[in-house]
N, C-alpha and C. Protein backbone atom coordinates (compact mmCIF):
# COMPACT_ATOMS: atom_id res chain seq x y z
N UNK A 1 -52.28 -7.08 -3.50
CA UNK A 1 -51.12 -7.96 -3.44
C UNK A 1 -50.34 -7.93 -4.74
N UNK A 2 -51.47 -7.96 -6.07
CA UNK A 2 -50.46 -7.91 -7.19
C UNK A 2 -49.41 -6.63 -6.91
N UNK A 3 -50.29 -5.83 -6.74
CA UNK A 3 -49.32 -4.37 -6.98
C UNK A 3 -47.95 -4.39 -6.15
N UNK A 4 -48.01 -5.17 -4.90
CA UNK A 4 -47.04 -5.11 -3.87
C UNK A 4 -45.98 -6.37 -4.71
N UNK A 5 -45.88 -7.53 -5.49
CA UNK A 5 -45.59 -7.88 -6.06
C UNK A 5 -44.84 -7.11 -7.53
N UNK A 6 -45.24 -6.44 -7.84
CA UNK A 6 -45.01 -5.38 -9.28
C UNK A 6 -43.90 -4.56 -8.43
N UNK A 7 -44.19 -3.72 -7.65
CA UNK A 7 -43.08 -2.76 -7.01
C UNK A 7 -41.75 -3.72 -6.49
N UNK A 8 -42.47 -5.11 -6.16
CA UNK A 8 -40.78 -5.85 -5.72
C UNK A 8 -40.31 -6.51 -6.76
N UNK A 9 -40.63 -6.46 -8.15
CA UNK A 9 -40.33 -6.96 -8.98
C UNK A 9 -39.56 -5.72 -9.84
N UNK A 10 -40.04 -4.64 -9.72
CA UNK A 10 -39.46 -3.63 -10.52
C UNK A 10 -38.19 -3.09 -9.60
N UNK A 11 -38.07 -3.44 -8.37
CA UNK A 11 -37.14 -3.10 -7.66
C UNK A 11 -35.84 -4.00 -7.51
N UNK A 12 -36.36 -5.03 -8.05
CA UNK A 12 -35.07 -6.23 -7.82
C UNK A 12 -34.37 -5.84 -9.44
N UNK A 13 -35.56 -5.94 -10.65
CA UNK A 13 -34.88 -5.35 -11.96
C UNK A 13 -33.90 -3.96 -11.91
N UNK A 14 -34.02 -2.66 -11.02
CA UNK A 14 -33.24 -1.91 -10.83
C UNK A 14 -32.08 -2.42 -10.04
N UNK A 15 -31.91 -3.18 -8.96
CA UNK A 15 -31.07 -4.05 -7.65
C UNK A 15 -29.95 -4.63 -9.09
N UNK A 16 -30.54 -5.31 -9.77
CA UNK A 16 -29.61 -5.95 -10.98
C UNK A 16 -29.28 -5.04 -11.70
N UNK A 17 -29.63 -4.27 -12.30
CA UNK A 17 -28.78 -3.38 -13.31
C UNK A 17 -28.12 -2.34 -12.62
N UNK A 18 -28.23 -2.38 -11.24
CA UNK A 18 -26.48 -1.87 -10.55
C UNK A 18 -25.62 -2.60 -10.11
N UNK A 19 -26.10 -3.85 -10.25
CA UNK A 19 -25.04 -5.06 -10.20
C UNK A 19 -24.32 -5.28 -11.49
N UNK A 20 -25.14 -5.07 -12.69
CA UNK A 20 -24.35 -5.39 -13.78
C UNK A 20 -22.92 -4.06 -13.66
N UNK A 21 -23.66 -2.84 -13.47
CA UNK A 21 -22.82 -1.44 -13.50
C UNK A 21 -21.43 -2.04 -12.70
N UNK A 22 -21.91 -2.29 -11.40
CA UNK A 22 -20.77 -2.81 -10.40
C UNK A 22 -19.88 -3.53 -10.50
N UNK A 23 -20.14 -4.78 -11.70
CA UNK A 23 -19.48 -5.67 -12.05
C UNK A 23 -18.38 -5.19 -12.83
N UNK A 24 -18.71 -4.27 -13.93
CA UNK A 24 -17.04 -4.03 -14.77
C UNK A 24 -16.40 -3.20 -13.94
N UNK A 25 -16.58 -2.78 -13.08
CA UNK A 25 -15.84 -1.77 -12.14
C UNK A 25 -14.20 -2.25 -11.69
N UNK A 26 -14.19 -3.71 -11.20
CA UNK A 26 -12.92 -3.95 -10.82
C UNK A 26 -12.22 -4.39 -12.31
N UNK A 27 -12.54 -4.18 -12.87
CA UNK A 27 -11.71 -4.75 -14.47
C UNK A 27 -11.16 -3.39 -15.07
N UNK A 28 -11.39 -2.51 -14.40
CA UNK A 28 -10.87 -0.90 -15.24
C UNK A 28 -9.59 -0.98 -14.29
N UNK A 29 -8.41 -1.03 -15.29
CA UNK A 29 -7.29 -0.38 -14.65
C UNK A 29 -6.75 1.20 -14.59
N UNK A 30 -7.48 1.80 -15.28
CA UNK A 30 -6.93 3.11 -15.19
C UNK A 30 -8.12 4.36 -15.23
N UNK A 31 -8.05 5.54 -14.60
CA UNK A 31 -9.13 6.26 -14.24
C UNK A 31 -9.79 6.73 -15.48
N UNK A 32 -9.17 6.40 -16.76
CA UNK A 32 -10.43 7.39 -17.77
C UNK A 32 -11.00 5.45 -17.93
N UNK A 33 -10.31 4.46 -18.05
CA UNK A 33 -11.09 3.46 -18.57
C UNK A 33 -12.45 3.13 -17.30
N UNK A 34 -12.27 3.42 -16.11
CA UNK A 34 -13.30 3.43 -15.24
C UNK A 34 -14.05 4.78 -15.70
N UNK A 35 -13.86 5.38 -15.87
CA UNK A 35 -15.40 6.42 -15.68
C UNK A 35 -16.06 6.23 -17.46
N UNK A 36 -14.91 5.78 -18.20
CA UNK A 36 -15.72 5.26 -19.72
C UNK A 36 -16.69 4.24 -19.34
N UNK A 37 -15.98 3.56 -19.10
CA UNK A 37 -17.18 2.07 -18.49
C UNK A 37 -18.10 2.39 -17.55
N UNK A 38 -18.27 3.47 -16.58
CA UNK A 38 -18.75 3.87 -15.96
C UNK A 38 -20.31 4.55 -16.36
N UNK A 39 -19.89 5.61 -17.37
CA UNK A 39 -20.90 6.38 -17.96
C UNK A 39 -21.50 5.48 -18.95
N UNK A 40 -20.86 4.98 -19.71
CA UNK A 40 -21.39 4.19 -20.91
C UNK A 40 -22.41 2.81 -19.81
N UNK A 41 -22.15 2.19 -19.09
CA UNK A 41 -22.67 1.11 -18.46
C UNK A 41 -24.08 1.61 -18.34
N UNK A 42 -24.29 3.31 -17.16
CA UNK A 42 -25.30 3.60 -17.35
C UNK A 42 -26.10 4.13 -17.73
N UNK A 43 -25.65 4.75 -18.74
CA UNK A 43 -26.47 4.81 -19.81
C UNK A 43 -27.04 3.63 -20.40
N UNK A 44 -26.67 2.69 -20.62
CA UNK A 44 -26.99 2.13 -21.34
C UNK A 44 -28.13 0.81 -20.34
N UNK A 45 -27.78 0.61 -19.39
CA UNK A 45 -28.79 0.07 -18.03
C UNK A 45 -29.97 1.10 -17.82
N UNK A 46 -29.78 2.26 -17.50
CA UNK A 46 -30.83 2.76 -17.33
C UNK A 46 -31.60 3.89 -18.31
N UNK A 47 -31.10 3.94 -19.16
CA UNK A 47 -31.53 4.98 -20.55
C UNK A 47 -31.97 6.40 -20.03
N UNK A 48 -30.26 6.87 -19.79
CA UNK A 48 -30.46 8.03 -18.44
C UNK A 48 -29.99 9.04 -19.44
N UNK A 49 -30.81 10.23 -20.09
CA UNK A 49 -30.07 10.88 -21.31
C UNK A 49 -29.15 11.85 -21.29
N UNK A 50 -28.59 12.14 -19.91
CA UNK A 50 -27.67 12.81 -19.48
C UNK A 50 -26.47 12.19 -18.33
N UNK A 51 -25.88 11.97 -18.54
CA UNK A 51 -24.54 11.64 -17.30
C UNK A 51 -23.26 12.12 -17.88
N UNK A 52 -22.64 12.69 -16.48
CA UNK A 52 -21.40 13.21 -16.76
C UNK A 52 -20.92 13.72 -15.07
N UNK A 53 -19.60 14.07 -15.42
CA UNK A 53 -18.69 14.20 -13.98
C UNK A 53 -18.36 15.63 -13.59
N UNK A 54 -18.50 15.92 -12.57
CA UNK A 54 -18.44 16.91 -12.11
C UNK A 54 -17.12 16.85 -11.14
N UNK A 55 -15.69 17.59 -11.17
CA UNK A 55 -14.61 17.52 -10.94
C UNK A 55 -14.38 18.47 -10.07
N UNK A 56 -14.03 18.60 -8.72
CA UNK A 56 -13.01 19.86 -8.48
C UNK A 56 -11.73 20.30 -9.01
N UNK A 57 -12.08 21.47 -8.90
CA UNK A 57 -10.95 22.05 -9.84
C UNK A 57 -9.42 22.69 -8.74
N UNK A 58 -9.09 21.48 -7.87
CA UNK A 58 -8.20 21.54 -7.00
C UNK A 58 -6.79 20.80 -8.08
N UNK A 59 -5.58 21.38 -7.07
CA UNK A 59 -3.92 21.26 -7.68
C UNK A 59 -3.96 19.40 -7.42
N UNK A 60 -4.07 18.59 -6.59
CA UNK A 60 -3.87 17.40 -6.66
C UNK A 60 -5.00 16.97 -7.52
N UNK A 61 -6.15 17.43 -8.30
CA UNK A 61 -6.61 16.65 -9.44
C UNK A 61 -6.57 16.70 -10.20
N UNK A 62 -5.43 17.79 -10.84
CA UNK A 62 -5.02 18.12 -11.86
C UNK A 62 -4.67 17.14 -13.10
N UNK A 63 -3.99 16.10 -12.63
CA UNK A 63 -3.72 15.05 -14.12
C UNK A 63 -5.06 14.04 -13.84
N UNK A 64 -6.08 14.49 -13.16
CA UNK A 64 -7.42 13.17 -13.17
C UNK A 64 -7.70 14.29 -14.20
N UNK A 65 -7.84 15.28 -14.10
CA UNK A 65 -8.91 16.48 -15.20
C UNK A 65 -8.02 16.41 -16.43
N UNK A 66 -6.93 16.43 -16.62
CA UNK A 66 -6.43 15.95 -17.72
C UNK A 66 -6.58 14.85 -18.10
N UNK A 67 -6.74 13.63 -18.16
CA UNK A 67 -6.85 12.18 -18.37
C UNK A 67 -8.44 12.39 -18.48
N UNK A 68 -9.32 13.37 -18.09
CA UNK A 68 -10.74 13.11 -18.16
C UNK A 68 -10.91 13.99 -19.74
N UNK A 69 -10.02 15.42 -20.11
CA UNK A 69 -9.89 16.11 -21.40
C UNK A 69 -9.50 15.17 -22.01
N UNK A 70 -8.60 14.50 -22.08
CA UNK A 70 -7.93 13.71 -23.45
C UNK A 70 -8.74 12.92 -23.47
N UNK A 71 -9.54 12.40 -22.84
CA UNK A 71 -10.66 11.37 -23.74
C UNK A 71 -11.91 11.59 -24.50
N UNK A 72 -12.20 10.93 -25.58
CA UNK A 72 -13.29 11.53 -26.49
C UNK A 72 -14.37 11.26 -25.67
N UNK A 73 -14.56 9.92 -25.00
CA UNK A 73 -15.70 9.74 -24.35
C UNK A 73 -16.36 10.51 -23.61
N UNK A 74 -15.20 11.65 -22.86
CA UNK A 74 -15.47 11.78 -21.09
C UNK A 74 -14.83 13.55 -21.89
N UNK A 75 -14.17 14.01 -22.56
CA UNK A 75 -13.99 15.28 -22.67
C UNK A 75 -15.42 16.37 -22.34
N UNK A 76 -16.80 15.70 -23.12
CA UNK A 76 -17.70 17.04 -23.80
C UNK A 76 -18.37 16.59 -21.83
N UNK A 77 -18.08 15.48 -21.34
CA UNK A 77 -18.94 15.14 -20.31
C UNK A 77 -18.29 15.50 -19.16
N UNK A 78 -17.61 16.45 -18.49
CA UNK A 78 -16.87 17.04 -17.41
C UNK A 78 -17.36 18.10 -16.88
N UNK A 79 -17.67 18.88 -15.90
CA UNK A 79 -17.10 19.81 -15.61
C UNK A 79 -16.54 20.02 -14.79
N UNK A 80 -15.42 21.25 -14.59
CA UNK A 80 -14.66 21.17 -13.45
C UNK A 80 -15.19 22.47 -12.79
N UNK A 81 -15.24 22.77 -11.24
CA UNK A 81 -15.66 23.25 -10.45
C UNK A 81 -15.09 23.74 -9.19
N UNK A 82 -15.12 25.07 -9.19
CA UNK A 82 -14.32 25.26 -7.49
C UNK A 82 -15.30 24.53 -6.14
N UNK A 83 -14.14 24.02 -5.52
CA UNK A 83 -14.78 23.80 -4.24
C UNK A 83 -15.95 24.10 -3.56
N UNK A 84 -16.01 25.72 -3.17
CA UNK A 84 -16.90 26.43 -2.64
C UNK A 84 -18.40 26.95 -3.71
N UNK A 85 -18.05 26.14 -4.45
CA UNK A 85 -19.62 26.37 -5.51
C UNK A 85 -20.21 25.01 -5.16
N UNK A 86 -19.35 24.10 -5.56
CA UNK A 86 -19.79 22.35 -5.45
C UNK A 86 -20.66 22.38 -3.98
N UNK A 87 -19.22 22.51 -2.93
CA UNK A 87 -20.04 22.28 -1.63
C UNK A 87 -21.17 23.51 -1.42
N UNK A 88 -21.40 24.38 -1.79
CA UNK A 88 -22.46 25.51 -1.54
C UNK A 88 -23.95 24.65 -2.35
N UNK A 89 -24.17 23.49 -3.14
CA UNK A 89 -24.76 22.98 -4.03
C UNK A 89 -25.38 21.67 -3.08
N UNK A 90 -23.87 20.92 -2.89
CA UNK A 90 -24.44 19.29 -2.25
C UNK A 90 -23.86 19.44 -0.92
N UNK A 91 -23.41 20.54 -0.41
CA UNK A 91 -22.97 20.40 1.03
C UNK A 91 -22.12 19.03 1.48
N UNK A 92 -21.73 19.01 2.84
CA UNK A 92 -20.51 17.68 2.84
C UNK A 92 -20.96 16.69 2.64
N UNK A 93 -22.68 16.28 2.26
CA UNK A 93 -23.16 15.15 2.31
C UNK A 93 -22.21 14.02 1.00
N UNK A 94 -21.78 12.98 2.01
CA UNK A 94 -21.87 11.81 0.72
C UNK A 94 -22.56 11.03 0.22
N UNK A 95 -24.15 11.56 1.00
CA UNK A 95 -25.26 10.53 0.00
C UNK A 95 -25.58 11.21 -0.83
N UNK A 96 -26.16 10.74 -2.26
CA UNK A 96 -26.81 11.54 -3.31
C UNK A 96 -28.11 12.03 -3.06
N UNK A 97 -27.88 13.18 -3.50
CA UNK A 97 -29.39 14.16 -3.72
C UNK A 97 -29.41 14.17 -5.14
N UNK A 98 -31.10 14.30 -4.80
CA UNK A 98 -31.73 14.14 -5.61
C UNK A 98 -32.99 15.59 -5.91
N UNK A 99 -32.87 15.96 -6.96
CA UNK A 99 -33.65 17.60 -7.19
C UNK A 99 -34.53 17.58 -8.63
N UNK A 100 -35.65 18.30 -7.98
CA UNK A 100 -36.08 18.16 -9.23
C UNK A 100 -37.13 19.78 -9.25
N UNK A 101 -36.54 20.26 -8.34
CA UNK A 101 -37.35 21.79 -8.21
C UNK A 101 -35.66 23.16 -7.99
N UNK A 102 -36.00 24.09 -8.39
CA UNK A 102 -35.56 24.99 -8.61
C UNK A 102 -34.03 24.81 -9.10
N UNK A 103 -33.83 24.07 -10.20
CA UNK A 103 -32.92 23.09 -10.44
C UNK A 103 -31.67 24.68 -10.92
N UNK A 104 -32.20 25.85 -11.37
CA UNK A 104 -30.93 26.64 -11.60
C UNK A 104 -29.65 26.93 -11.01
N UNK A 105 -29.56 26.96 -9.65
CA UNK A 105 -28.07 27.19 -8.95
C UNK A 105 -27.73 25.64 -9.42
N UNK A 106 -28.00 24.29 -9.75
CA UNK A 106 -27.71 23.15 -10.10
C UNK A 106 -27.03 23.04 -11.71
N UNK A 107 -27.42 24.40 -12.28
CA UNK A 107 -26.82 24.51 -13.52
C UNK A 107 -25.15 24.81 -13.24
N UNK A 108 -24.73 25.08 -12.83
CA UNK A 108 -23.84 25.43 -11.93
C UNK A 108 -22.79 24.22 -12.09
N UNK A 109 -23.00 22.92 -12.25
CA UNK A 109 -22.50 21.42 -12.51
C UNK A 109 -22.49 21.06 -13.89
N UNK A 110 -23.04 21.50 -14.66
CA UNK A 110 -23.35 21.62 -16.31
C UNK A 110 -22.27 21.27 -16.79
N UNK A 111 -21.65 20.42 -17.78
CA UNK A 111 -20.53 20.58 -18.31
C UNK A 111 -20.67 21.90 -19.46
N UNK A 112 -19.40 22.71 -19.34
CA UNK A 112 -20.04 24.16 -20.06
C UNK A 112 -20.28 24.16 -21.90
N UNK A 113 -19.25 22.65 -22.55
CA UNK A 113 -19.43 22.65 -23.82
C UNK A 113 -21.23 22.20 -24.28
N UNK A 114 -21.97 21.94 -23.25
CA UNK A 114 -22.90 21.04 -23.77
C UNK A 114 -24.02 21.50 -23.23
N UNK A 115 -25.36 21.64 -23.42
CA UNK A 115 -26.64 22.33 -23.03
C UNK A 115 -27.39 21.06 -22.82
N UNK A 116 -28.33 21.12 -21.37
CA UNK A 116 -28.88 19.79 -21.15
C UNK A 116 -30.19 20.55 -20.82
N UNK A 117 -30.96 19.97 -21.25
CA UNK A 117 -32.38 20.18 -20.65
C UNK A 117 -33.06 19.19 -19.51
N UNK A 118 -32.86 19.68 -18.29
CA UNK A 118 -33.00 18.66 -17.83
C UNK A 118 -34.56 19.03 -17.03
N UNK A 119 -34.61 18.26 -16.04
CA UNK A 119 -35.53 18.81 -15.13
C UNK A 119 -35.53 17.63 -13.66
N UNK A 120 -35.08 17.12 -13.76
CA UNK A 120 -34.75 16.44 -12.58
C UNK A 120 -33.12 15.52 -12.45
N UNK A 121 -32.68 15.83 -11.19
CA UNK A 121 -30.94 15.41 -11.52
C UNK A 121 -30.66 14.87 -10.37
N UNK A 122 -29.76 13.95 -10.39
CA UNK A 122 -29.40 13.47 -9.42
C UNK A 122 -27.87 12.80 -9.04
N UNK A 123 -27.53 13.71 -7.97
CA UNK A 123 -25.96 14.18 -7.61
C UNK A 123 -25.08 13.17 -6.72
N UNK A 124 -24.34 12.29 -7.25
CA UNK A 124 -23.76 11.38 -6.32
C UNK A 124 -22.22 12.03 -5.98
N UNK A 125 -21.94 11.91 -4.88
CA UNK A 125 -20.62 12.41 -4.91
C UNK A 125 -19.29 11.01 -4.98
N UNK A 126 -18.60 11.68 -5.31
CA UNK A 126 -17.58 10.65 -5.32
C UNK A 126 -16.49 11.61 -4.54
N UNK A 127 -16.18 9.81 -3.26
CA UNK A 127 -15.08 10.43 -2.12
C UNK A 127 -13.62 9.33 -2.50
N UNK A 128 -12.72 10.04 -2.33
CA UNK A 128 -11.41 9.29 -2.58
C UNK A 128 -10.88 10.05 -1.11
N UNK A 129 -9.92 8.99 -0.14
CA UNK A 129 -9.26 8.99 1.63
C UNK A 129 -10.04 9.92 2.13
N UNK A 130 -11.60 10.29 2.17
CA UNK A 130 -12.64 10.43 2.78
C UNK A 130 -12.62 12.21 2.55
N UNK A 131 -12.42 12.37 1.09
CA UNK A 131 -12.87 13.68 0.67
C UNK A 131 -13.99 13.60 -0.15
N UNK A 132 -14.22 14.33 -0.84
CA UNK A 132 -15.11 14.80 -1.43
C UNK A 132 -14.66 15.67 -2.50
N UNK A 133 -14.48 14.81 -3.92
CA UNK A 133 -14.02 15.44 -5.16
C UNK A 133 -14.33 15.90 -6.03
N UNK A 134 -15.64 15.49 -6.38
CA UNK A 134 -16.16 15.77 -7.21
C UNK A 134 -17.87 14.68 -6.99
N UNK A 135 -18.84 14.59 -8.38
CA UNK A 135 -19.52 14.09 -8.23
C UNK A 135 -20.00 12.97 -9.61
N UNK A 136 -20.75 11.89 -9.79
CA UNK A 136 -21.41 11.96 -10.69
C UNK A 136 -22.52 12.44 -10.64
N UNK A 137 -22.65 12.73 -12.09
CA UNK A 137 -24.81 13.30 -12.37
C UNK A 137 -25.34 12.57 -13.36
N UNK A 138 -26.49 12.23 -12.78
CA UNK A 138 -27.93 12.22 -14.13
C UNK A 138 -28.54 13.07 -13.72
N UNK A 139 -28.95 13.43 -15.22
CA UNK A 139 -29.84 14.44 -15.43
C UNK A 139 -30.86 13.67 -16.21
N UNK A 140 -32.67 14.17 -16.33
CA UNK A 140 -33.14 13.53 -16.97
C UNK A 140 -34.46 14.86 -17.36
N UNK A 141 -35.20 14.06 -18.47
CA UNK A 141 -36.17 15.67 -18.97
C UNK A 141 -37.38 15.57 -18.27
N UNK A 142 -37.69 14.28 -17.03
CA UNK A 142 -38.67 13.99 -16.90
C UNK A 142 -38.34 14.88 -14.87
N UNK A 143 -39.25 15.67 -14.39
CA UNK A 143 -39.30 15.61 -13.13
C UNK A 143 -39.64 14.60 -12.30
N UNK A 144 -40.45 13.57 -13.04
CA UNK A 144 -40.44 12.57 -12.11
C UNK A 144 -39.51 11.53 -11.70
N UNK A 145 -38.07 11.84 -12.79
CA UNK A 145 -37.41 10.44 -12.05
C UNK A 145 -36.77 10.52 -10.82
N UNK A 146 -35.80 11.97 -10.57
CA UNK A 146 -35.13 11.61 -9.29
C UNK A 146 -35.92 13.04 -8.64
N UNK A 147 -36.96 12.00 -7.56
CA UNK A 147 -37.61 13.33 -6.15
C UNK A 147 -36.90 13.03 -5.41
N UNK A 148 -36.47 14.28 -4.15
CA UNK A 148 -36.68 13.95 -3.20
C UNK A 148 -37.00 13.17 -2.62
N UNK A 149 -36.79 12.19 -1.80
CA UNK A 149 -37.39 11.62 -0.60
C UNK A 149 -37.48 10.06 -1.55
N UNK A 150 -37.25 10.08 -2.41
CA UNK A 150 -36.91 8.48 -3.02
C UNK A 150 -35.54 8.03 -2.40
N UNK A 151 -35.19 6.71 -2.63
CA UNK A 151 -34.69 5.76 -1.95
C UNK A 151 -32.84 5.98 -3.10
N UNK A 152 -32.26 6.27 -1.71
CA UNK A 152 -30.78 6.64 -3.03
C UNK A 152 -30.01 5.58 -2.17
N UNK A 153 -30.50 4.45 -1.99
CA UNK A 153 -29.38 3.19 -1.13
C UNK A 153 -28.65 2.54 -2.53
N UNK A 154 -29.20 2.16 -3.21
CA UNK A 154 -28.06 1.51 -4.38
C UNK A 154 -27.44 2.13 -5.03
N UNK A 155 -27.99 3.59 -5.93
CA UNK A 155 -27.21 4.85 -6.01
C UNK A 155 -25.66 5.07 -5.13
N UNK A 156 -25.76 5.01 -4.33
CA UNK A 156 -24.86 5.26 -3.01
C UNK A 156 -23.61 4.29 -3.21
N UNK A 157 -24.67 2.97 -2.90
CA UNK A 157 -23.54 1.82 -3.11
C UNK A 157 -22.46 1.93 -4.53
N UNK A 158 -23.33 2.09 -5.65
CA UNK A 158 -22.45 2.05 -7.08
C UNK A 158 -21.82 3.57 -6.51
N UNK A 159 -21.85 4.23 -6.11
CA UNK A 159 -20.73 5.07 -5.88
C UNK A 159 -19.82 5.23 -4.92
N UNK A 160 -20.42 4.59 -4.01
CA UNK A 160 -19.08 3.79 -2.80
C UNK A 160 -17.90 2.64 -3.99
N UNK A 161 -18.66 2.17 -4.81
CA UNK A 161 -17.90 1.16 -5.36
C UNK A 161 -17.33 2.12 -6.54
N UNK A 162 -17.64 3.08 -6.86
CA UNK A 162 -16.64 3.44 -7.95
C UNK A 162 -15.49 4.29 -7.39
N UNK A 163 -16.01 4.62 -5.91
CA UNK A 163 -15.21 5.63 -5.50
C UNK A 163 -13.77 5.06 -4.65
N UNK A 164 -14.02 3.30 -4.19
CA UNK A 164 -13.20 2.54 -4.10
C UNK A 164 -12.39 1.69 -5.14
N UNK A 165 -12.93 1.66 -6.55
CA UNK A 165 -12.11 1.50 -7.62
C UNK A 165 -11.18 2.67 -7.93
N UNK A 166 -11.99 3.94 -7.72
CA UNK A 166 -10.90 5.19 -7.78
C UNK A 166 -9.57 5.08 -7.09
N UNK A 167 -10.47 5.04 -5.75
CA UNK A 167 -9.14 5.18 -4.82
C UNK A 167 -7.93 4.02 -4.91
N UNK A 168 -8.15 2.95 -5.17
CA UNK A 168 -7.18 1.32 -5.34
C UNK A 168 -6.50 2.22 -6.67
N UNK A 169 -6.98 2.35 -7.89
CA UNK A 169 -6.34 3.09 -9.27
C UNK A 169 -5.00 4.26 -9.14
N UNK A 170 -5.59 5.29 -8.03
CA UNK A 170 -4.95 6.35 -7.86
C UNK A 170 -3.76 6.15 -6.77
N UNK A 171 -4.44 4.84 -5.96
CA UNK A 171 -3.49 4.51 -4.87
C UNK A 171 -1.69 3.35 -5.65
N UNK A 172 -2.62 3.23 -6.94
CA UNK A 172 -1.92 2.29 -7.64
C UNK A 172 -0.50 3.30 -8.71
N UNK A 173 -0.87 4.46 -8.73
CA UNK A 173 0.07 5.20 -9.27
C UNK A 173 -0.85 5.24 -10.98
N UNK A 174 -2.08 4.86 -11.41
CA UNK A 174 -2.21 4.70 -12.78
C UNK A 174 -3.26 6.03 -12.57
N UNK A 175 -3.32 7.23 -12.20
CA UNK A 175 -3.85 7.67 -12.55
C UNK A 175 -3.88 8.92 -13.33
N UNK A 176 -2.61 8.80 -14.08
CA UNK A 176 -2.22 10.16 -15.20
C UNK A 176 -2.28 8.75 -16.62
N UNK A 177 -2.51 7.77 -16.09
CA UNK A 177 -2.25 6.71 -17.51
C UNK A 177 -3.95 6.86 -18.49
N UNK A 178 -3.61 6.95 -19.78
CA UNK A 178 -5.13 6.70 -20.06
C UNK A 178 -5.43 5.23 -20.13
């Protein structure tokens, strides 16, 4: 019983620190101040030693990938990506996967200024009017944090919710503003 107690206790402590993440979300008015607050939040909630954005490298996201270069925060943490590599990787799924075996075609998402050692990663996509643009990632050095077959329901949610702060931002005209 203790133990079944310990797992719902360590699960409500994760339940909250994507509530805290969730919370500055509607206070970002413009797309680099959301994905600053974004990355920095979790990092700093979950002491995740890699996160960064993975962009398609399509003509309508052109001033998001600019507004993501001009920032110091979010420049070294990008990469941008053709279509047909991304989806050949996470396929149309919009739930996050999660990998922690034969992670090389996954290098592939790497931002290219920066070398990560990772060994287990885990790929959320972010959808804006029900595409599929790009993604966030953690990466981490441990294989055990993101397996397979673990539970990616709150994962999901904080990226339903960033991907609906996106879309309100971009729908708002602020998204060439830094």
């Amino acid at each position: 019983m203790n133990e079944t107690v310990d797992i719902m206790k360590i699960n409500e402590e994760i339940a909250q620190k994507f509530r805290k993440i969730e919370e500055v979300l509607p206070s970002s008015r413009t797309i680099k101040d959301l994905f600053e607050k974004l990355l920095t939040q979790i990092e700093k909630e979950f002491h995740i030693p890699f996160v960064w954005i993975s962009i398609l490298n399509e003509h309508n996201l052109a001033d998001m990938i600019k507004v993501f270069k001009s920032s110091k925060t979010l420049k070294d943490r990008i990469n941008v990506i053709d279509r047909a590599t991304f989806l050949d990787l996470v396929t149309e799924s919009t739930t996050p996967k999660l990998v922690n075996d034969n992670l090389k075609p996954f290098y592939k998402l790497l931002p290219r200024k920066k070398k990560y050692f990772i060994k287990s990663l885990a790929i959320a996509p972010i959808i804006v009017n029900r595409e599929i643009i790009g993604s966030i990632n953690y990466g981490d050095f441990s294989s055990l944090r993101y397996q397979p077959g673990m539970d990616t329901s709150l994962l999901e949610k904080l990226v339903f919710s960033v991907s609906g702060r996106l879309s309100s931002i971009m729908d708002g005209g602020n998204e060439t503003r830094s």
